[in-house]
Protein backbone atom coordinates (compact mmCIF):
# COMPACT_ATOMS: atom_id res chain seq x y z
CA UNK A 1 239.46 26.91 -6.34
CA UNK A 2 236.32 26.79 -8.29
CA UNK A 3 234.75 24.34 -5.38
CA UNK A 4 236.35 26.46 -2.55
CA UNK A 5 233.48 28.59 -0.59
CA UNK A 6 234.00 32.18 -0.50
CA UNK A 7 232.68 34.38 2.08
CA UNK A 8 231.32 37.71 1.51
CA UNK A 9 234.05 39.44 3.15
CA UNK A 10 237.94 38.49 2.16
CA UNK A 11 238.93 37.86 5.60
CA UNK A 12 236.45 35.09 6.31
CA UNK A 13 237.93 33.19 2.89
CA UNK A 14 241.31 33.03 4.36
CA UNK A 15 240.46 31.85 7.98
CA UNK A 16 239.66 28.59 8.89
CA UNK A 17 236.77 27.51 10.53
CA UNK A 18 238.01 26.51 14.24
CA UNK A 19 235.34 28.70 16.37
CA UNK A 20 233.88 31.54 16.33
CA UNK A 21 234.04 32.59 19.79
CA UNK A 22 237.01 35.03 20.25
CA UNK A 23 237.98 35.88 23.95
CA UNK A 24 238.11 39.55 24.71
CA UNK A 25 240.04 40.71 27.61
CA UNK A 26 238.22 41.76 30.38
CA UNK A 27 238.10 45.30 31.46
CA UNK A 28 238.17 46.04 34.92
CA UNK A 29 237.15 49.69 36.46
CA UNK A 30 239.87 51.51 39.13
CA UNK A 31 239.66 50.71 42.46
CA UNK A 32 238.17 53.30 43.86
CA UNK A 33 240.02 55.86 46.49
CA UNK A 34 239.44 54.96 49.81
CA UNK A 35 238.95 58.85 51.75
CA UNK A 36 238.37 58.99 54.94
CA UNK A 37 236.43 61.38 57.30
CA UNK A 38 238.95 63.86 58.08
CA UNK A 39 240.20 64.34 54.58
CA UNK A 40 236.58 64.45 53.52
CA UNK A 41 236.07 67.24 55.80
CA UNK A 42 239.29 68.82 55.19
CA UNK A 43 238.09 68.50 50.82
CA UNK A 44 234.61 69.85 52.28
CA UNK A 45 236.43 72.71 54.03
CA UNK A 46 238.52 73.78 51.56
CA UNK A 47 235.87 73.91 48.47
CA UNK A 48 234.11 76.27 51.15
CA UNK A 49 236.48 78.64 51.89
CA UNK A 50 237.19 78.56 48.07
CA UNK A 51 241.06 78.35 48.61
CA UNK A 52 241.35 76.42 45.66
CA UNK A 53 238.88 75.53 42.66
CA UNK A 54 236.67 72.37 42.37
CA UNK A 55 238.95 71.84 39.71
CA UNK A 56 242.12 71.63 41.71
CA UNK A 57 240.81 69.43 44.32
CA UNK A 58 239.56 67.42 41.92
CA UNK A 59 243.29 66.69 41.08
CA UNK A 60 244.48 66.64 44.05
CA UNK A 61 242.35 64.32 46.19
CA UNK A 62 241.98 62.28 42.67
CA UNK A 63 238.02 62.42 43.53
CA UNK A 64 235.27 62.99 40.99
CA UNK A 65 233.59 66.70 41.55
CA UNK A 66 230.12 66.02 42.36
CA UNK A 67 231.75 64.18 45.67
CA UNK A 68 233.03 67.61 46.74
CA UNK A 69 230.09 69.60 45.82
CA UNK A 70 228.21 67.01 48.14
CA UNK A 71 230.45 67.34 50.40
CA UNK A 72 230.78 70.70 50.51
CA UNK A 73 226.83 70.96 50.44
CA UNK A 74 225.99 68.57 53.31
CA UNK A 75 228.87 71.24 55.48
CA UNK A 76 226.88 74.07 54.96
CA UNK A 77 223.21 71.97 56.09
CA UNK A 78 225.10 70.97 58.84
CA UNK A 79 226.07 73.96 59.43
CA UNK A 80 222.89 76.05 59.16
CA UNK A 81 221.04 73.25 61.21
CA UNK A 82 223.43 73.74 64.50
CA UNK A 83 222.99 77.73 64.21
CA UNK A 84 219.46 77.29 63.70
CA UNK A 85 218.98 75.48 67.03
CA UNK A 86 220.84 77.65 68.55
CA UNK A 87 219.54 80.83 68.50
CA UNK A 88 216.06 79.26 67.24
CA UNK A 89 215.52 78.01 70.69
CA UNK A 90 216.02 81.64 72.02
CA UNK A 91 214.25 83.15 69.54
CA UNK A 92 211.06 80.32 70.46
CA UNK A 93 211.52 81.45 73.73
CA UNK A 94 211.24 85.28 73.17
CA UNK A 95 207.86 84.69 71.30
CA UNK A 96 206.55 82.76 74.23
CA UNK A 97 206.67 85.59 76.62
CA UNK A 98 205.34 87.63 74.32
CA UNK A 99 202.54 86.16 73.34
CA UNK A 100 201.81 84.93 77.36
CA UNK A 101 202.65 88.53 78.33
CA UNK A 102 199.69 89.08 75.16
CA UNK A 103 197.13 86.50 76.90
CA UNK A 104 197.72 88.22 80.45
CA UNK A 105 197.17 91.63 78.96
CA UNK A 106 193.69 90.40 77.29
CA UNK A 107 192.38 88.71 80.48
CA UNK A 108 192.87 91.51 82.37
CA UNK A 109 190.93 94.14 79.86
CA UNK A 110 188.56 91.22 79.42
CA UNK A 111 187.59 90.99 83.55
CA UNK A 112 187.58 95.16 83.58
CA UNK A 113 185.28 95.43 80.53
CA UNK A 114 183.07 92.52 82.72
CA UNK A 115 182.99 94.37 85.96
CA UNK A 116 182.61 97.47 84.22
CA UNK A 117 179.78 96.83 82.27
CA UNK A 118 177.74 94.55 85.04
CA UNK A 119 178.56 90.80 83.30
């Protein structure tokens, strides 16, 4: 033994020296779920009406949270955008007469004051 090399650690004296490349397995992520459009909206509609926690759906539909707070966010936008054209547009409209009934109102006074005062 006295010409035998030791290594530093006692494993490495009692292995022999065939490589030193070990193969790992490789680990492979989970498919992800495949969801599609009506569940999302169902998930969407759900987390909104707050019939169940985030929590719940989250084990449920097997989907990570920030997916149904997304979801759940990009409902209400799309939600708030449709009502604001709606009555937006009547709204518009309103101000528009107002503000022509406005301009009528000033030429009027504007051609009295001229007449009135010789201009």
């Amino acid at each position: 033994m006295p010409n035998e090399k030791k290594g530093f650690f006692p494993s490495m004296r009692d292995t022999p020296q065939t490589s030193s490349l070990r193969t790992y397995p490789i680990a492979r992520a989970p498919t992800p779920v495949q969801i599609d459009a009506a569940l999302k909206a169902k998930i969407a509609l759900e987390a909104l009406r707050e019939q169940a926690t985030v929590t719940d759906l989250v084990q449920r539909y097997q989907i990570h949270p920030n997916q149904i707070y997304a979801r759940k966010k990009q409902l209400l936008e799309v939600h708030a955008f449709e009502n604001d054209n709606g009555d937006g547009a009547a709204e518009h409209e309103r101000e528009l007469e107002r503000l022509y009934a406005m301009i009528g109102q000033l030429i009027v006074e504007r051609d009295f004051l001229a007449k009135r005062f010789g201009r």
